[in-house]
Structure formats: C-alpha cells, structure tokens
Protein backbone atom coordinates (compact mmCIF):
# COMPACT_ATOMS: atom_id res chain seq x y z
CA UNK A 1 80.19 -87.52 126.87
CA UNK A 2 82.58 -87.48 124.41
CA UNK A 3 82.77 -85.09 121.63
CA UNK A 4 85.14 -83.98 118.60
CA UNK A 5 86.89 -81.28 118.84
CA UNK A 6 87.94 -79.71 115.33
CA UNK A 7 91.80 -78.24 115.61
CA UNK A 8 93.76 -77.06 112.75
CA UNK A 9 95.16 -80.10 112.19
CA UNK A 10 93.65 -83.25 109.93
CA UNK A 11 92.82 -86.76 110.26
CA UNK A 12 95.93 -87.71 108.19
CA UNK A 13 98.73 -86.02 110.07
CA UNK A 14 96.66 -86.96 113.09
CA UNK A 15 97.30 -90.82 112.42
CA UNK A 16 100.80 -90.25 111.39
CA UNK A 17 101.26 -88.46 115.04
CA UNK A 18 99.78 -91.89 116.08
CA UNK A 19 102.10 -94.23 114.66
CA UNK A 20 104.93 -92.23 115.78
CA UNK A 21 103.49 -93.27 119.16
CA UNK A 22 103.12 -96.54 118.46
CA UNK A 23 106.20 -97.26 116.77
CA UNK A 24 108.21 -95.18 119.91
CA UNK A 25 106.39 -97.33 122.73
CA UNK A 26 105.47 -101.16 121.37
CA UNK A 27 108.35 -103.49 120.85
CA UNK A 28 106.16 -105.48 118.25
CA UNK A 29 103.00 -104.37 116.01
CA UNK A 30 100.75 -106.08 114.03
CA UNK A 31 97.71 -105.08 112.32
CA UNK A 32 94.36 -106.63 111.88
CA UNK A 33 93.82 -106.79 108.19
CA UNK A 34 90.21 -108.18 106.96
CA UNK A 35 90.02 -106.58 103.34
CA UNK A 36 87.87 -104.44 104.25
CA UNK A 37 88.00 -100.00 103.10
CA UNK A 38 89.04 -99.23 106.67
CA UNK A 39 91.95 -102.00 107.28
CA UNK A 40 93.08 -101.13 103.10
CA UNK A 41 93.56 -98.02 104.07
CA UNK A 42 94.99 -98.21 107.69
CA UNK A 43 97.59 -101.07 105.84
CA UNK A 44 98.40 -98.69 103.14
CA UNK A 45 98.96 -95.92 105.70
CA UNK A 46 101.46 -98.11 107.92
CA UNK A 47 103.46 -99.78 104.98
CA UNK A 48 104.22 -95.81 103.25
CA UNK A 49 104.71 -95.03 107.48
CA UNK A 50 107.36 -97.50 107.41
CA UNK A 51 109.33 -97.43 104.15
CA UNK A 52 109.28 -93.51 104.10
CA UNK A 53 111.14 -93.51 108.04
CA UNK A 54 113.28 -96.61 107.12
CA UNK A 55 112.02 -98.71 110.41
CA UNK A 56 113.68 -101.50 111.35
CA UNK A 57 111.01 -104.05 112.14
CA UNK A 58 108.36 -106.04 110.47
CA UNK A 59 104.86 -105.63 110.27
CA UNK A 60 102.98 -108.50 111.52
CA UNK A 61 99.93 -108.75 109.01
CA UNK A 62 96.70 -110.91 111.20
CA UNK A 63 93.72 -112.30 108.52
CA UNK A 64 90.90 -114.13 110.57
CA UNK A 65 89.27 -116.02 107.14
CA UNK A 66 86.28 -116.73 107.56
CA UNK A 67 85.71 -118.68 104.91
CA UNK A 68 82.93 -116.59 103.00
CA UNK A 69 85.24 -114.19 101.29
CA UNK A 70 84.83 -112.14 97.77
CA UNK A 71 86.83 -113.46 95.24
CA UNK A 72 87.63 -109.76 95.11
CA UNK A 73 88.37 -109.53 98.48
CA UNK A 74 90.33 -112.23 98.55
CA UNK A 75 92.71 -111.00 95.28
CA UNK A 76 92.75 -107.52 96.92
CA UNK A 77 94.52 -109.22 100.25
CA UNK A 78 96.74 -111.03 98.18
CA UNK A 79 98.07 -107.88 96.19
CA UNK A 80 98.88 -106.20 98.87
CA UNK A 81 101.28 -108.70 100.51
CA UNK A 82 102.95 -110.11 98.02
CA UNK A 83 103.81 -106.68 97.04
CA UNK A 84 105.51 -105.53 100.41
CA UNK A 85 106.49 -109.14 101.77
CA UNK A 86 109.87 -108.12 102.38
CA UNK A 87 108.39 -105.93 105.22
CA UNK A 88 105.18 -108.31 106.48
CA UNK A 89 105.57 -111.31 108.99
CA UNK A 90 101.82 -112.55 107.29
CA UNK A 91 99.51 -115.08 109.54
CA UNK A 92 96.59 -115.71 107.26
CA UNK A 93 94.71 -117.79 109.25
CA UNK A 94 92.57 -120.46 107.99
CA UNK A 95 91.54 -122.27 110.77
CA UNK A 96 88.48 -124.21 112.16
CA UNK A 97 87.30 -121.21 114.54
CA UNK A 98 83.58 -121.19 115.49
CA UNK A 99 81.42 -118.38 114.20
CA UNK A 100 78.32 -116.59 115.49
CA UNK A 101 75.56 -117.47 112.95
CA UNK A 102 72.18 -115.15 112.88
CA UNK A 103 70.86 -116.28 109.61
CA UNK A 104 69.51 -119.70 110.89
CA UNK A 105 67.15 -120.96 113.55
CA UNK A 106 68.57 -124.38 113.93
CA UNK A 107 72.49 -123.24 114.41
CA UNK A 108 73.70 -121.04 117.20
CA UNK A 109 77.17 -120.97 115.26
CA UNK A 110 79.19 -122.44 112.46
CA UNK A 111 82.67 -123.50 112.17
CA UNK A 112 84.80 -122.59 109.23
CA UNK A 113 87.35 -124.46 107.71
CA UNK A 114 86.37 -127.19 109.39
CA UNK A 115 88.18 -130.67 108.32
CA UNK A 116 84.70 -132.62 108.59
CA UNK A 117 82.89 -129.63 105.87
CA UNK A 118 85.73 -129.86 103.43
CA UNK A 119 83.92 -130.86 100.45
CA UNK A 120 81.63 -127.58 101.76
CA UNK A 121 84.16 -125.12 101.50
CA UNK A 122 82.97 -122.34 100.35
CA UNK A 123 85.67 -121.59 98.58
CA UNK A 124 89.46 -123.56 98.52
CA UNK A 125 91.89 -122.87 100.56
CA UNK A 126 94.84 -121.07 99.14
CA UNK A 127 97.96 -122.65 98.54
CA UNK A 128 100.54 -119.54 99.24
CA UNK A 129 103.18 -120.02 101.87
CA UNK A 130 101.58 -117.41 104.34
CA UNK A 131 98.76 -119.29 104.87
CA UNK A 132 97.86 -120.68 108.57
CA UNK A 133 95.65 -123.28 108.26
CA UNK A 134 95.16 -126.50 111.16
CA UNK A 135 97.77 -128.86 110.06
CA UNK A 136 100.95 -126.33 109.85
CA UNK A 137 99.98 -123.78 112.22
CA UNK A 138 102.36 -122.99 115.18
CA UNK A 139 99.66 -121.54 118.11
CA UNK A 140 100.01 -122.84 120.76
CA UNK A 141 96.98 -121.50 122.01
CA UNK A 142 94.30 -123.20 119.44
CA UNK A 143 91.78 -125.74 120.83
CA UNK A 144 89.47 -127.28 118.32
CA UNK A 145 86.19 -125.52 118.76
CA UNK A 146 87.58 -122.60 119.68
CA UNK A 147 85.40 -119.67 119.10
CA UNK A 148 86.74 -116.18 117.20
CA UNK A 149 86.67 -113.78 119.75
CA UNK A 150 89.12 -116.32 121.89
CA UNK A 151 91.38 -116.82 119.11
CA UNK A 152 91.73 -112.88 118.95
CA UNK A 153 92.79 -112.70 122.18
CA UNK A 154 95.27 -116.09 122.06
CA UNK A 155 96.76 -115.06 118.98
CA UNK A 156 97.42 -111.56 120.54
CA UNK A 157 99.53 -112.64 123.77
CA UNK A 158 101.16 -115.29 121.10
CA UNK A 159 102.41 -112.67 118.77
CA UNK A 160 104.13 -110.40 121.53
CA UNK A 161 106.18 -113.22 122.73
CA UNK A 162 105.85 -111.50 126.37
CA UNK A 163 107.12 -107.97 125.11
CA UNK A 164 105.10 -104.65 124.53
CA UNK A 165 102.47 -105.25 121.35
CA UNK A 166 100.20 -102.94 119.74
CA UNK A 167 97.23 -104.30 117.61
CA UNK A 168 96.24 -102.05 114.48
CA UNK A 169 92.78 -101.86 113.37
CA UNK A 170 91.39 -99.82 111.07
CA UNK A 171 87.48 -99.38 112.53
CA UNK A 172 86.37 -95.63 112.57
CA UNK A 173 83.77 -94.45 115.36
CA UNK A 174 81.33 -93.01 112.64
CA UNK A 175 80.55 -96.47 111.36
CA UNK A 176 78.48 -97.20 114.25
CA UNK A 177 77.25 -96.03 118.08
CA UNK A 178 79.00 -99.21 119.36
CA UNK A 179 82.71 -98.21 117.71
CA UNK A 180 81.81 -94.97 119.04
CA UNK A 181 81.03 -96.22 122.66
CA UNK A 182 84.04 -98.84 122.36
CA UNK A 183 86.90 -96.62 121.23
CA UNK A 184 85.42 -93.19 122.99
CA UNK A 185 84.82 -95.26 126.25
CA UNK A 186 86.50 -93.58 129.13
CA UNK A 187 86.38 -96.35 131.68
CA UNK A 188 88.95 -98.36 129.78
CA UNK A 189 92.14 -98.59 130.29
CA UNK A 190 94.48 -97.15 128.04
CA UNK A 191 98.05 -96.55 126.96
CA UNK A 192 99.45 -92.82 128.49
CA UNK A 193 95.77 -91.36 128.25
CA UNK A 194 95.40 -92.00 124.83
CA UNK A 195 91.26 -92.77 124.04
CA UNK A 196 92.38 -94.07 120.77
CA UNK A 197 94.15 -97.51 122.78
CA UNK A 198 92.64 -99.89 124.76
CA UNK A 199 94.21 -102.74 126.87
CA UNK A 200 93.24 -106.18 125.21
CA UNK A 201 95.18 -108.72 127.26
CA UNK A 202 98.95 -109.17 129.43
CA UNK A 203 100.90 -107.37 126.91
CA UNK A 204 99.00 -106.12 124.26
CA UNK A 205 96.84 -102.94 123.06
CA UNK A 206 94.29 -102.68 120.67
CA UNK A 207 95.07 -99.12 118.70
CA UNK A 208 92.59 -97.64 116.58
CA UNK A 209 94.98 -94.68 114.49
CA UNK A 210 92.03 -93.48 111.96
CA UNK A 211 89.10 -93.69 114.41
CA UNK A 212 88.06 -90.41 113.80
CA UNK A 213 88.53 -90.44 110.17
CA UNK A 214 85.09 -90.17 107.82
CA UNK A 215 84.44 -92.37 104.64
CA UNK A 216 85.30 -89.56 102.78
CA UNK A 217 88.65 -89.74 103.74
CA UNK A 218 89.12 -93.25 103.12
CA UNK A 219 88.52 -92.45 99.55
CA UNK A 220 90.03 -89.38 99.39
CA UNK A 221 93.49 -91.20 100.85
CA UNK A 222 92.98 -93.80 98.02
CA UNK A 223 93.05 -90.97 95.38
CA UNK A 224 95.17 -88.95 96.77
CA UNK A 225 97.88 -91.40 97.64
CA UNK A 226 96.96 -93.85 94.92
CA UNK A 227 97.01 -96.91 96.95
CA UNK A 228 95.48 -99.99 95.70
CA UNK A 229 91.96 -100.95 97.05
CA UNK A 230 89.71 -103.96 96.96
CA UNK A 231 88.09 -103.56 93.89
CA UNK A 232 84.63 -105.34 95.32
CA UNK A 233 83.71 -101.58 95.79
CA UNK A 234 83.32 -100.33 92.82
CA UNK A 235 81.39 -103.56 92.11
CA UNK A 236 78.84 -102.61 95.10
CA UNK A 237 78.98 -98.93 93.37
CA UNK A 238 77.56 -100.36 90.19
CA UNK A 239 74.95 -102.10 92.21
CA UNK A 240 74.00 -98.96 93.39
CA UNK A 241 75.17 -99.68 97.09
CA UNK A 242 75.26 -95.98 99.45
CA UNK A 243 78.55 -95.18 99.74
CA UNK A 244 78.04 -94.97 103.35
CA UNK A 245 76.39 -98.87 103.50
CA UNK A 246 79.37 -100.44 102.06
CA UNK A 247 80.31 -103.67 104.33
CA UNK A 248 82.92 -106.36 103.71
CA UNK A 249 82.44 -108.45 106.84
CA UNK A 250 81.30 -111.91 107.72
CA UNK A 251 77.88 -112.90 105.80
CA UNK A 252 76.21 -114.45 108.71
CA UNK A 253 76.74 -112.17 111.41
CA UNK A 254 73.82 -109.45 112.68
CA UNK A 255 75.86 -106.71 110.81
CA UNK A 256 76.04 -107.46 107.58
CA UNK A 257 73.64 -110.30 106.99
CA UNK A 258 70.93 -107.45 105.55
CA UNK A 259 73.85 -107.88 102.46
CA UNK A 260 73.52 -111.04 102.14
CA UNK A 261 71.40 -111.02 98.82
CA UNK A 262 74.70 -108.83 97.21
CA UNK A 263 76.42 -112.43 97.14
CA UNK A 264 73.72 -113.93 94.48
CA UNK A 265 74.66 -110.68 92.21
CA UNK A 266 78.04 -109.89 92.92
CA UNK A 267 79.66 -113.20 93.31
CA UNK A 268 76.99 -116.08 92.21
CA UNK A 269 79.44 -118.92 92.71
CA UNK A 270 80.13 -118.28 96.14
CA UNK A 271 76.39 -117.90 97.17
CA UNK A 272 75.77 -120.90 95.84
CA UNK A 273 78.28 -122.86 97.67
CA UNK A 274 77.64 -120.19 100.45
CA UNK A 275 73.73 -121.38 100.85
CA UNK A 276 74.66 -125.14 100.84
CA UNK A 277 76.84 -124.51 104.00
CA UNK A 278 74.91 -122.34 106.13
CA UNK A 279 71.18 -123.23 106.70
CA UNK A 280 68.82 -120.28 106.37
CA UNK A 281 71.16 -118.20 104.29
CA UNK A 282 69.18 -118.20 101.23
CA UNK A 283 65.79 -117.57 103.20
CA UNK A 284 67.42 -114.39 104.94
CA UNK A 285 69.03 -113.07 101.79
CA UNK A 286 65.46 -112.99 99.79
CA UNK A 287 63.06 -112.16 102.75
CA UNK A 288 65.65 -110.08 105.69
CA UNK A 289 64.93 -106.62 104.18
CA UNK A 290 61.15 -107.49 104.39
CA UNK A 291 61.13 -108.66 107.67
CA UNK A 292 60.75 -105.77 110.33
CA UNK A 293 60.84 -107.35 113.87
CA UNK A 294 58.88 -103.94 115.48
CA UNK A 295 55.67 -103.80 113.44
CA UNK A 296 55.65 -107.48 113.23
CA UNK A 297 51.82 -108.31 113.77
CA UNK A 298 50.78 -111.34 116.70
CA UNK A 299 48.70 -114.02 115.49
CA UNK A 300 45.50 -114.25 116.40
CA UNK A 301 44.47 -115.19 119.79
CA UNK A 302 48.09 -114.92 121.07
CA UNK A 303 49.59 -113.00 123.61
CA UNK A 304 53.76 -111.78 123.39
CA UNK A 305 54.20 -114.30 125.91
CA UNK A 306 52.10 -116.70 124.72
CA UNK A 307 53.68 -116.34 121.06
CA UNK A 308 57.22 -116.77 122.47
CA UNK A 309 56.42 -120.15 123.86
CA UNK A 310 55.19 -120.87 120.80
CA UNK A 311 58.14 -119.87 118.88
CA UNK A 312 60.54 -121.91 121.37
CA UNK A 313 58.34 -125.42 120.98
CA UNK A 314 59.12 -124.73 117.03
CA UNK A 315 63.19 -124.80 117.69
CA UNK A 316 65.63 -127.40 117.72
CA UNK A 317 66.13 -128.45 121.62
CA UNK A 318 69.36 -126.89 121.79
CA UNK A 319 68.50 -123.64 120.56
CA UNK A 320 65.73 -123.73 122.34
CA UNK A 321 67.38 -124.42 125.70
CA UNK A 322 70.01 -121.95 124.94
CA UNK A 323 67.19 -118.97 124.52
CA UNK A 324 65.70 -120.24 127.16
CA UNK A 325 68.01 -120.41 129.42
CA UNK A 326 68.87 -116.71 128.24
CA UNK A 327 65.48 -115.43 128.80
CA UNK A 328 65.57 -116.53 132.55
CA UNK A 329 68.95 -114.78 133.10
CA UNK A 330 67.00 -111.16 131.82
CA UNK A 331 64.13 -112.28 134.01
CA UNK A 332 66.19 -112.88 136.72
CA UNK A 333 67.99 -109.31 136.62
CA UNK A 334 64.71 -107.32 135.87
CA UNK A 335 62.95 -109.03 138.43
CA UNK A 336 66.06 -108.75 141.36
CA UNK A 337 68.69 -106.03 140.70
CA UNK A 338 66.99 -104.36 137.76
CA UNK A 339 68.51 -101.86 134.99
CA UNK A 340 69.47 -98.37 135.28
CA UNK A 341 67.48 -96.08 133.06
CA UNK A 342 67.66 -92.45 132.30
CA UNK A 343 64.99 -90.33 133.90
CA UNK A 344 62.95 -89.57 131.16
CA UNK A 345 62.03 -93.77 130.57
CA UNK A 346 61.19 -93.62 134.16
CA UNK A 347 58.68 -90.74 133.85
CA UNK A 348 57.01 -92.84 130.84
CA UNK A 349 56.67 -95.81 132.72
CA UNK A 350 54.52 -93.53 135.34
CA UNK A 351 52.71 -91.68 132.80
CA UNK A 352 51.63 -94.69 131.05
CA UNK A 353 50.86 -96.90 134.34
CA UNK A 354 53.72 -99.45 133.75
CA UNK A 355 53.92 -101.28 137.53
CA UNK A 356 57.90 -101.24 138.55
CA UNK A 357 59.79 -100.23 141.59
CA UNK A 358 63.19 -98.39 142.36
CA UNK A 359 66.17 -100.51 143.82
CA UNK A 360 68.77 -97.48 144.24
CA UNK A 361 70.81 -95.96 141.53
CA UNK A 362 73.25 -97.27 139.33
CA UNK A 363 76.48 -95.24 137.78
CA UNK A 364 76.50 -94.63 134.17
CA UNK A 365 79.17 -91.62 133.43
CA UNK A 366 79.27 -88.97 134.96
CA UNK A 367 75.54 -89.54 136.14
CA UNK A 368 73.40 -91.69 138.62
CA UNK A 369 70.37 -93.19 136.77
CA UNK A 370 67.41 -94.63 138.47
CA UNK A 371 67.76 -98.74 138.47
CA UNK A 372 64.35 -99.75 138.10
CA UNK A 373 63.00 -103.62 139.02
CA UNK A 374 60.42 -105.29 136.78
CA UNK A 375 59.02 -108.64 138.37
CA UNK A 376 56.59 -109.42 136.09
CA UNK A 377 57.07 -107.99 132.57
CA UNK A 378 54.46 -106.72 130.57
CA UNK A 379 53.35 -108.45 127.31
CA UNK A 380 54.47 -105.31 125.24
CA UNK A 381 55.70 -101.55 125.98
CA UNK A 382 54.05 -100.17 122.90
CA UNK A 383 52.33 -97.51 124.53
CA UNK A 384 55.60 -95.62 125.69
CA UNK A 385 56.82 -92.67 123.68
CA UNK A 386 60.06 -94.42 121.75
CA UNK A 387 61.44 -96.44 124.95
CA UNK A 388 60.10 -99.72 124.63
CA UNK A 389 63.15 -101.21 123.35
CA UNK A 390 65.35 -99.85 126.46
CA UNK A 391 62.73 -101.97 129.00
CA UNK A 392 62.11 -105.75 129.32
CA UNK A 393 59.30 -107.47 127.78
CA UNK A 394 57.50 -109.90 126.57
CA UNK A 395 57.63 -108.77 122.92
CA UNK A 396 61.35 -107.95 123.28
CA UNK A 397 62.13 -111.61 124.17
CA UNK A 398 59.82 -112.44 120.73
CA UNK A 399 61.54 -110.24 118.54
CA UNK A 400 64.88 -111.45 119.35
CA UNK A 401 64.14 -114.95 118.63
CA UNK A 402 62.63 -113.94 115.00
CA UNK A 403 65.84 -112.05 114.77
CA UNK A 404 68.07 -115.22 115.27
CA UNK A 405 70.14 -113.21 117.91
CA UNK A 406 70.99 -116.35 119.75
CA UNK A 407 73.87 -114.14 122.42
CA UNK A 408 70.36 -111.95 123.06
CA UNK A 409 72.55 -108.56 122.42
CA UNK A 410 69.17 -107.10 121.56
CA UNK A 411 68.16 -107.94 125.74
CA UNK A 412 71.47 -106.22 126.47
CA UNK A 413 72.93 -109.64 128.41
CA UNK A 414 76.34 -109.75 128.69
CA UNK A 415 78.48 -112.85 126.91
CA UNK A 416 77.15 -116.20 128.84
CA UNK A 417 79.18 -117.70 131.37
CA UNK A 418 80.40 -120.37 129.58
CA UNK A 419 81.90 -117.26 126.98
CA UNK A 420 83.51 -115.73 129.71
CA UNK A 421 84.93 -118.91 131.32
CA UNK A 422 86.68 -119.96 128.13
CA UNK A 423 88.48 -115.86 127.90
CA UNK A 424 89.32 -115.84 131.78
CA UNK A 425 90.75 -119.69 131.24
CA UNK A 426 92.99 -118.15 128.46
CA UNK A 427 93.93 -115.47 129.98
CA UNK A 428 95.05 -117.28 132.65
CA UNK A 429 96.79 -119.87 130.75
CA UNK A 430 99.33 -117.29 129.08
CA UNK A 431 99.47 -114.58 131.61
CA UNK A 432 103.15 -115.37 132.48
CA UNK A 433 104.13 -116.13 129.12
C-alpha cells in the first residue's frame, strides 16, 4: 500500500525536481491542458520552468473540446496561449470524437462537433489559427466515430513522431481513490522507477509532476506566483461551491454530471443550448442530487430481478441490448471464475447465510484474497455489514441502470471487447511509426 512520506522538502520544488527529469530524458513534451485548476496550474508551472532555464524546445499544448465548455473556461484557455505562443506548438482539438453520456437513458454516447449537429453546437467553434477541427486537421490517426479515450492514445504516438514523449497532466491523487490507485499503482510500468510516470503507448509516458500536491496548493501557487486562472472559480465561489467540489470537466460524464444544474446559474446560455443537444440533461440537472440509487425503494410486488427486467423492456433496444449483454458478462464471471474479495466480505457472506463457493485465490498486492463464485445471485445483499456493493446482485445490476452507467463501472467490468479491439487495432497500426 502506498503511503506519503513527508520529507523536508515541498510539493513545489518537488515538481520542479520532476521536470528536470522530464526535460533531461523525453525528446518531445506536451501537456494535457483542459482549463481546469490542476492543468492552470501544472501549465503555469512548465511555461515559468521553461523561460526561467532558457530551454530550447516547444511545448506542445493538447485541448480535447468537448464542446460543453464555460465561456470562462474557454477565455481562460485562450489567455494563456496567446500570451506565451512563441513557446506553445497548440492542437486545440475540435473534432467529432464520441463521448460517454450518463445523463440519458436513450444514448450510450454523444458525439461532439459533429458536422450533422452543427446548428446544435453548443457553442461556435472558434476561429483562431490553433484550432484543430475535422476539415484542417493533420492526424493521421482519426476515424470518424472515433471514441476519446482512442484519440488520446492516437494523438499521443502522433505527437512523438517515433522519438521519446512525455505527456503532462495536471491530476492530483487527492481528488479521488481512482487517481490515487492509477498514479500510486505499482504494477505499472514506469519510467526509471518513478510512480509519478506511467507507460501510455510505443513511445510515450503519461507524467503526473503535482500528483501529490493538495488544493491548497493550487491556490496558494496562484497567489503566490500570480499566475492567471480561469476565472469560472470564483464564479462557483459566489455560488457557494466547497472549495474542495470544484469540477471543470465534461457535463455528461458520471463525475461531474451531479454539477450539471451550475450551468442554468452560471452560464444560462450554454445550458440552454446544452439541454437541446443532450437528451436527459435537464431532467438530471433538477432531480440527480435527489436521486440516491442505495435507498431507492422497489415497487410493489417486485423483486430486484424482477424490477430490472422491467427497467430493460422500458429502454431503447440498443441500450437495452448493450446492458444486457453487460449483465451476462458479470453473470458469467460470478457464476465461473468469480471475484477475489478480502477476508472480512467472505466472513459476512457466512455470517449472514449468503450461498457461494471458493475457486482458489486470486493476487491483489502484496496479498492472496479468497475468489469467491456466485451462480445464482441473490436479489439484494442488504443484510451484510457495508459490503453489498463489493458482491454481485440483483439490485446492483438495478441501480446501475437508474444510474445511466451504460460501461457498468459500478459492476467493476472491464472496457467491452469491442473498446479494447479498437485500442489494440491502434496500437498496432502505429507501433512502428
């Protein structure tokens, strides 16, 4: 398990150790820049980095837009290259990528920028030189339909050209367990030992130089340094936002759509076009805070499995097929290999008479955990003591259908096949670029 280690050093001479790695060992860097605190700051950092020790390179500056931007966010962006475009190689990338969508129960995903939703646009395209958009862009890489998380990847092994490329991005491992578990992960592979890399494709690493800094010193860097910032949060101040609960990401995905509502306040033309282009958005924005999936009540004379076959026969047939098609793969691994789970879970099953058998042990860590087999799963798992959302059920498959989560993360499935086709197929495309 990792754990921090406080040493009389801090988190700002700690980065700048960081890019003096990076700068010795990648022949090209770019850095992931979404408008966002975290990338403001880590952009900031690298441009003073770079004028102060006169280096010889540009930066190249990646912006995934996804369409749904603050018209504060968006001016923010803007500042901050046009002031330091002698030293940025800027991609700001406008292009039809597909997008996970949680917010509606009739669309998996949604594609932004796309030519045949123009007159949807949530907001126009900008005009500026830097901007990437379908008919000038030079990736050769980009299929239509392509989905973000493939772009990522194609647009890093296109940007090192072959040679030794670092990715910057500015997410910090208190923001969440999962930056925590993917940045502190020590089955990756990374650069010289360093847990602060990780291996993304051929040639390329994605760093993470303020992982271990708090929010507090994202704002204290700000003062101190008096670097601009996107002014959207001092907006979400005055809207009485937590400090700590301050998100600039994209509207419709799991993370952030409990913000949605902040759009009709903070920015009422963009909800408004932002509702008209994504079904449910409006719905999710007045009712999502409301709506908690774990008390949620059965209707009467229901069962959890019951309910859920009752909830599919109410979804569009694609939808439904791809949940469905989903909830067989969990079935399938329950019922045949099973999960590993630590060894308190498995004393609750006992205690509580839950029917399951042991198929070996699995490796998790340092540790061997018990993999336990479920053939038939129960209708709920209320009864255990705070595990019944680490063990398959009938309720569990409910709850993540009334949650829109159409890649079943809350399961714990891995990306479908088809997902991991279309990355392998890239990778292999451009591995001897």
């Amino acid at each position: 398990m990792a754990k921090r280690i406080y040493k009389d050093k801090n988190v700002y001479d700690a980065a700048i150790e960081r890019l003096d790695f990076i700068f010795a060992n990648f022949e090209r860097v770019y850095l992931s820049f979404s408008g966002g605190k975290d990338s403001g700051v880590m952009l900031n950092l690298v441009i003073d980095y770079m004028r102060k020790n006169k280096i010889d390179k540009k930066l190249g500056i990646q912006i995934l837009d996804n369409e749904a931007n603050y018209e504060l966010s968006e001016q923010f962006m803007h500042r901050m290259i046009q002031n330091n475009l002698d030293i940025l190689d800027v991609y700001w990338c406008c292009m039809p990528i597909t997008l996970p969508c949680t917010v509606s129960s009739f669309a998996v995903d949604w594609q932004c920028w796309g030519n045949r939703d123009k007159d949807r646009w949530i907001r126009p395209m900008s005009k500026e030189k830097y901007i990437v958009n379908i008919e000038n862009h030079p990736f050769d890489f980009f299929e239509e339909d392509m989905s973000y998380d493939d772009f990522w990847d194609g647009f890093a092994e296109w940007y090192s050209q072959g040679k030794s490329c670092a990715n910057l991005i500015g997410i910090r491992t208190v923001e969440s367990l999962n930056r925590f578990r993917a940045i502190l992960n020590d089955k990756k592979e990374t650069l010289d030992g360093r847990m602060w890399t990780k291996k993304n494709t051929e040639h390329t690493y994605n760093c993470y130089p303020i992982y271990d800094w708090r929010t507090e010193d994202i704002w204290t860097a700000n003062a101190k340094f008096e670097w601009d910032y996107n002014k959207l949060y001092d907006v979400f101040y005055m809207a009485g936002v937590p400090v700590h609960s301050m998100r600039v990401a994209s509207p419709f995905m799991s993370e952030s759509k409990s913000s949605l509502n902040l759009y009709r306040v903070i920015d009422p033309n963009i909800w408004s076009r932002l509702c008209a282009r994504v079904q449910g958005a409006n719905f999710i924005a007045t009712y999502g805070k409301q709506l908690n999936y774990h008390s949620f009540k059965l209707p009467p004379n229901h069962t959890w499995k019951s309910f859920v076959k009752f909830l599919l026969d109410t979804l569009p047939d694609g939808v439904a097929q791809n949940f469905k098609e989903r909830f067989i793969q969990s079935l399938k691994f329950w019922g045949r290999v099973g999960r590993g789970l630590p060894q308190e879970v498995v004393d609750d099953l006992i205690k509580k008479g839950v029917k399951f058998k042991l198929n070996g042990t699995t490796p998790h860590g340092g540790n061997n955990l018990p993999r336990v087999v479920i053939r038939v799963p129960p209708d709920d798992l209320d009864c255990l003591d705070g595990h019944n959302s680490a063990v398959t059920s009938w309720k569990r498959f409910a709850i993540t259908i009334l949650k829109n989560d159409h890649t079943c993360k809350y399961l714990g499935l891995q990306p479908a096949k088809e997902q991991m086709a279309r990355q392998r197929a890239i990778v292999e495309k451009y591995k001897n670029i």
